[in-house]
N, C-alpha and C. Protein backbone atom coordinates (compact mmCIF):
# COMPACT_ATOMS: atom_id res chain seq x y z
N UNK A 1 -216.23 -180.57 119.68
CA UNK A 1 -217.15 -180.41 120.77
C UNK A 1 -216.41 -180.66 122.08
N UNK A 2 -216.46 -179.64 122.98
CA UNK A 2 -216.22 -179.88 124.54
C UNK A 2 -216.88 -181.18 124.95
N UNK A 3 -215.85 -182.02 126.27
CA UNK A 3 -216.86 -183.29 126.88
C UNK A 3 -216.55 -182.68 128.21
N UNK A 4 -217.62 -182.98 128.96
CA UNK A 4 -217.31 -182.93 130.51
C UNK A 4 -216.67 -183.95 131.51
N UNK A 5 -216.20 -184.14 132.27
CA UNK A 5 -215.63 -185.31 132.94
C UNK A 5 -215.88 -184.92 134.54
N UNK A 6 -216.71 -186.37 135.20
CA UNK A 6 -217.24 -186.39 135.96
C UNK A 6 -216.15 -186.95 137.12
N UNK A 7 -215.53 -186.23 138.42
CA UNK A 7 -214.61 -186.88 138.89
C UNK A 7 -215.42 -187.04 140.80
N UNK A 8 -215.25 -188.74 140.60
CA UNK A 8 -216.29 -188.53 141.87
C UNK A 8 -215.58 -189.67 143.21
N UNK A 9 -214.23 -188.61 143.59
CA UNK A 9 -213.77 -190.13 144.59
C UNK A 9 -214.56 -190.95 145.62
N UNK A 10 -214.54 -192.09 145.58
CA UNK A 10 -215.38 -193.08 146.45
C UNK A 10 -214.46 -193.66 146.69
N UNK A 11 -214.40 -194.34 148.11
CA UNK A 11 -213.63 -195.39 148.87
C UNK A 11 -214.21 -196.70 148.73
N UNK A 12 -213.25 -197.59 148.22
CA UNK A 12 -213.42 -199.21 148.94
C UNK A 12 -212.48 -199.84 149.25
N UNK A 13 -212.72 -200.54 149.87
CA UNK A 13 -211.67 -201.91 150.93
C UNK A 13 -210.91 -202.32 149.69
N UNK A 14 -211.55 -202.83 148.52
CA UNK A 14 -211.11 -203.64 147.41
C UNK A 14 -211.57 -203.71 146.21
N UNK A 15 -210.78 -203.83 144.69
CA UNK A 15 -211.27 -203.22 143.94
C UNK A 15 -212.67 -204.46 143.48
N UNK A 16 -213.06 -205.58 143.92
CA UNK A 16 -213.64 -206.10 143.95
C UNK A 16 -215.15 -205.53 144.54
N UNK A 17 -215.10 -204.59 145.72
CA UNK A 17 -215.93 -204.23 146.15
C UNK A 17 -216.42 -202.86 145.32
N UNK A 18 -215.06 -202.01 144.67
CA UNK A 18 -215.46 -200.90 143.51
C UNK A 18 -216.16 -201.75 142.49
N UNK A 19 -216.06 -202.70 141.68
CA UNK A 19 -216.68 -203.23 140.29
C UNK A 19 -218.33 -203.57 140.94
N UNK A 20 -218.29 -204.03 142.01
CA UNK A 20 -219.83 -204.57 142.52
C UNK A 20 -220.83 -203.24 142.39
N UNK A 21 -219.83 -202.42 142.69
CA UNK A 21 -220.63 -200.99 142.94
C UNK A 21 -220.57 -200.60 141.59
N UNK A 22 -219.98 -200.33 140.90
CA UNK A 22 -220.50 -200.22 139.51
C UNK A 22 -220.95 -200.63 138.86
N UNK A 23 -220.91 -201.82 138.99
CA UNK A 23 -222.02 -202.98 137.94
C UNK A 23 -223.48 -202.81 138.80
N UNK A 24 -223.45 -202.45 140.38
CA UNK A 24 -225.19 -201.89 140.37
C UNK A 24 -225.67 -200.88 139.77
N UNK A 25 -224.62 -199.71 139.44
CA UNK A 25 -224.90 -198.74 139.08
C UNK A 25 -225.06 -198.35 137.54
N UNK A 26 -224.72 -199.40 136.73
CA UNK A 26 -224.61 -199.79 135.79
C UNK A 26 -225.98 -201.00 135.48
N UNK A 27 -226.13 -201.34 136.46
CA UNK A 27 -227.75 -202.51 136.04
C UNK A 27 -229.08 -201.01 136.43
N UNK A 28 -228.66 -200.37 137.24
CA UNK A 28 -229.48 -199.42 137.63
C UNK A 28 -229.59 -198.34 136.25
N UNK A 29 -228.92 -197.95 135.50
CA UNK A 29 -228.87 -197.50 134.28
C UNK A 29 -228.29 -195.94 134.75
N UNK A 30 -227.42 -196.10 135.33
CA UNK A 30 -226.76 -194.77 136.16
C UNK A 30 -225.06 -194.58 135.32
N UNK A 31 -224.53 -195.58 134.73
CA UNK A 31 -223.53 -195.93 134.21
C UNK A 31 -223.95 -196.17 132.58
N UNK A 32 -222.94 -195.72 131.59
CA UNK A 32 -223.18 -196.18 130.26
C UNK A 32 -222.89 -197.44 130.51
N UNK A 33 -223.49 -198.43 129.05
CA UNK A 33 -223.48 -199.51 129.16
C UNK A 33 -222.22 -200.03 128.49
N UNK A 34 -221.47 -198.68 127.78
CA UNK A 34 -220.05 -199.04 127.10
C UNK A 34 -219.03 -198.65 127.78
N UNK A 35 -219.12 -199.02 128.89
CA UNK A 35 -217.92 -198.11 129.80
C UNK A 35 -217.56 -199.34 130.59
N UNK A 36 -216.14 -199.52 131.33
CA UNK A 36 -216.15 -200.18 132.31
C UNK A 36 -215.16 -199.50 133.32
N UNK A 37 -214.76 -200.61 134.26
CA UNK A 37 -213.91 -200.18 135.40
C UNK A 37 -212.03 -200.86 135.31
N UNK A 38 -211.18 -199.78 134.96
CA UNK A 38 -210.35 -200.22 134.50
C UNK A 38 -208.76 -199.60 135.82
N UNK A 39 -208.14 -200.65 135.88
CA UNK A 39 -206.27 -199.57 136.34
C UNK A 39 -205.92 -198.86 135.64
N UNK A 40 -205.62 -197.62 135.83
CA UNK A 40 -204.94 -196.67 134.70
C UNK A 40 -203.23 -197.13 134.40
N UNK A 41 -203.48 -196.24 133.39
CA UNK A 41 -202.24 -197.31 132.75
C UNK A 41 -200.92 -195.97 132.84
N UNK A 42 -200.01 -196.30 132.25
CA UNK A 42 -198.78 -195.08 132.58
C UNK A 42 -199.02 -193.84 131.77
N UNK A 43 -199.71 -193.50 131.11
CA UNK A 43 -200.17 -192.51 130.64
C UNK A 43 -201.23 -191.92 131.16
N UNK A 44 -201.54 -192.87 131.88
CA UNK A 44 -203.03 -191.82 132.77
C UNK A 44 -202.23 -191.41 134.07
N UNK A 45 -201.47 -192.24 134.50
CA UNK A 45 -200.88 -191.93 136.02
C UNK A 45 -199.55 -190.46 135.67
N UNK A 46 -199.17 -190.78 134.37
CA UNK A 46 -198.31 -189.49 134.02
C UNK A 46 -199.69 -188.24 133.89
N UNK A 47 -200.20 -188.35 133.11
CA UNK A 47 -201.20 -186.87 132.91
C UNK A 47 -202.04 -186.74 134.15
N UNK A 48 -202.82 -187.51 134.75
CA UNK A 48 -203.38 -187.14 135.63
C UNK A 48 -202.78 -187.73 137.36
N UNK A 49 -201.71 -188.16 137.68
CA UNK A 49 -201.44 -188.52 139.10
C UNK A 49 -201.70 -189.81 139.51
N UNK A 50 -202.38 -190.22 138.67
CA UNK A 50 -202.93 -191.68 139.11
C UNK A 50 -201.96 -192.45 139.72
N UNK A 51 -202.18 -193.52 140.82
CA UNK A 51 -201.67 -194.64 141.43
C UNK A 51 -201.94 -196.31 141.62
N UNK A 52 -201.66 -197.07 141.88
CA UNK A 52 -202.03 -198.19 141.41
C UNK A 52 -202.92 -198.23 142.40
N UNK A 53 -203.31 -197.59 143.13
CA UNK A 53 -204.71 -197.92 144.29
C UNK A 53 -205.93 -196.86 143.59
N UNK A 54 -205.86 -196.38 142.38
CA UNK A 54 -206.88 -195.59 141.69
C UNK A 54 -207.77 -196.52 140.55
N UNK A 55 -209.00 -196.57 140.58
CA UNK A 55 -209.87 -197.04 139.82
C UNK A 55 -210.08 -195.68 138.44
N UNK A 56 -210.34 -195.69 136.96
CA UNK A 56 -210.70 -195.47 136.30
C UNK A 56 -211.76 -195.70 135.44
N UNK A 57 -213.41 -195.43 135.58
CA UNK A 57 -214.21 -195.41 134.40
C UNK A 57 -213.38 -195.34 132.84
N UNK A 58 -213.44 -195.59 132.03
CA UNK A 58 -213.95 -195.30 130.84
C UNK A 58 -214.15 -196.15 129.41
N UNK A 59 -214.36 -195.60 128.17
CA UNK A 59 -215.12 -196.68 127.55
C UNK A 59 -214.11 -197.61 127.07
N UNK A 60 -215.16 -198.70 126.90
CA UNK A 60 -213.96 -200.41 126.80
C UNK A 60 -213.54 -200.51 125.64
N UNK A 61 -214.09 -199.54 124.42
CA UNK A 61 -213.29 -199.58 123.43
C UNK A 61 -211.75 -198.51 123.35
N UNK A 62 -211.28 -198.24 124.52
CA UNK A 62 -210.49 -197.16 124.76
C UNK A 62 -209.62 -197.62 125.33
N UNK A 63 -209.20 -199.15 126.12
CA UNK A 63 -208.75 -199.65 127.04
C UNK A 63 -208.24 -200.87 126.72
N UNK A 64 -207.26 -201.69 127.02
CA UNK A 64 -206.64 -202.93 126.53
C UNK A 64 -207.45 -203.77 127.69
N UNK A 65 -208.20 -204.98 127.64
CA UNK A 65 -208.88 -205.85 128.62
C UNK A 65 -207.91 -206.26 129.85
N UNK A 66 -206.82 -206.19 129.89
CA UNK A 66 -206.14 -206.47 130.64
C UNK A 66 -205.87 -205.70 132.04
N UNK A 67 -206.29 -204.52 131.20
CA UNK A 67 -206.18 -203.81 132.47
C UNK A 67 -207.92 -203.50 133.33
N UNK A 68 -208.54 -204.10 132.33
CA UNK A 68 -210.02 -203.65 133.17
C UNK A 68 -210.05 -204.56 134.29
N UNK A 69 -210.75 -204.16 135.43
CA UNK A 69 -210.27 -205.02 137.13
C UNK A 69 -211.48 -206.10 136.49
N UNK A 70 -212.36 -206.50 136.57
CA UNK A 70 -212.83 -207.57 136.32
C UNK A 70 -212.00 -208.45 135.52
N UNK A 71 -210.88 -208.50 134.82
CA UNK A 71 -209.71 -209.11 134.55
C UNK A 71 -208.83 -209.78 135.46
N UNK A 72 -209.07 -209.22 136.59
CA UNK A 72 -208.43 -209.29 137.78
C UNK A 72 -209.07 -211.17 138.09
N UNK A 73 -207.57 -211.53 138.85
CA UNK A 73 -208.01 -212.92 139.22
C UNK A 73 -208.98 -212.48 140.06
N UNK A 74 -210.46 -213.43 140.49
CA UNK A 74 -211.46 -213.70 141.08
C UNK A 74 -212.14 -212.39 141.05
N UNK A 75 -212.57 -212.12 140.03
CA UNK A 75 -212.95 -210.74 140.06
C UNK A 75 -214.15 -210.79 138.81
N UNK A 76 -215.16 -210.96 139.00
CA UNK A 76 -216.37 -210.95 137.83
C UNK A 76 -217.55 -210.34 137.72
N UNK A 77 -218.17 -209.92 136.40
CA UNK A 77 -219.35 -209.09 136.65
C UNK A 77 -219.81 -209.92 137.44
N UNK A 78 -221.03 -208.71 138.11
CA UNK A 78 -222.30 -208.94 138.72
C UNK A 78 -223.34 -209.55 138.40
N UNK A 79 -223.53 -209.19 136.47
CA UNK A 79 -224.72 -209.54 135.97
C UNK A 79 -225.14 -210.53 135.81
């Protein structure tokens, strides 16, 4: 089966201020609830361009925790 992929750049000051915005959008039920907000890792920045100032959606079973920004020192859900 084909998936679609939703690519929607948004600006923030900090990735602290990207996770706030997704975890509303995510309490708002606008976000799956198995997804989070992660740094792409060298395989995403090789296939798709990515840079270390790029945020990545996708699901948390897909992703090593380390790299999801709420990992990030001082950096925690919303909920």
């Amino acid at each position: 089966m084909s998936s679609y992929r939703l690519h929607l750049p948004l600006d923030f000051e900090t990735p602290a201020a990207a996770l706030a915005w997704f975890d509303e959008a995510q309490m708002a039920g606008l976000v799956p609830a198995d997804v989070d907000l992660f740094h792409p890792d060298a395989l995403d920045s090789a296939a798709h361009g990515f840079t270390a100032r790029d945020l990545i959606v996708r699901r948390t079973r897909d992703r090593i925790a380390s790299l999801a920004v709420r990992a990030g020192k001082g950096v925690s859900r919303v909920r």
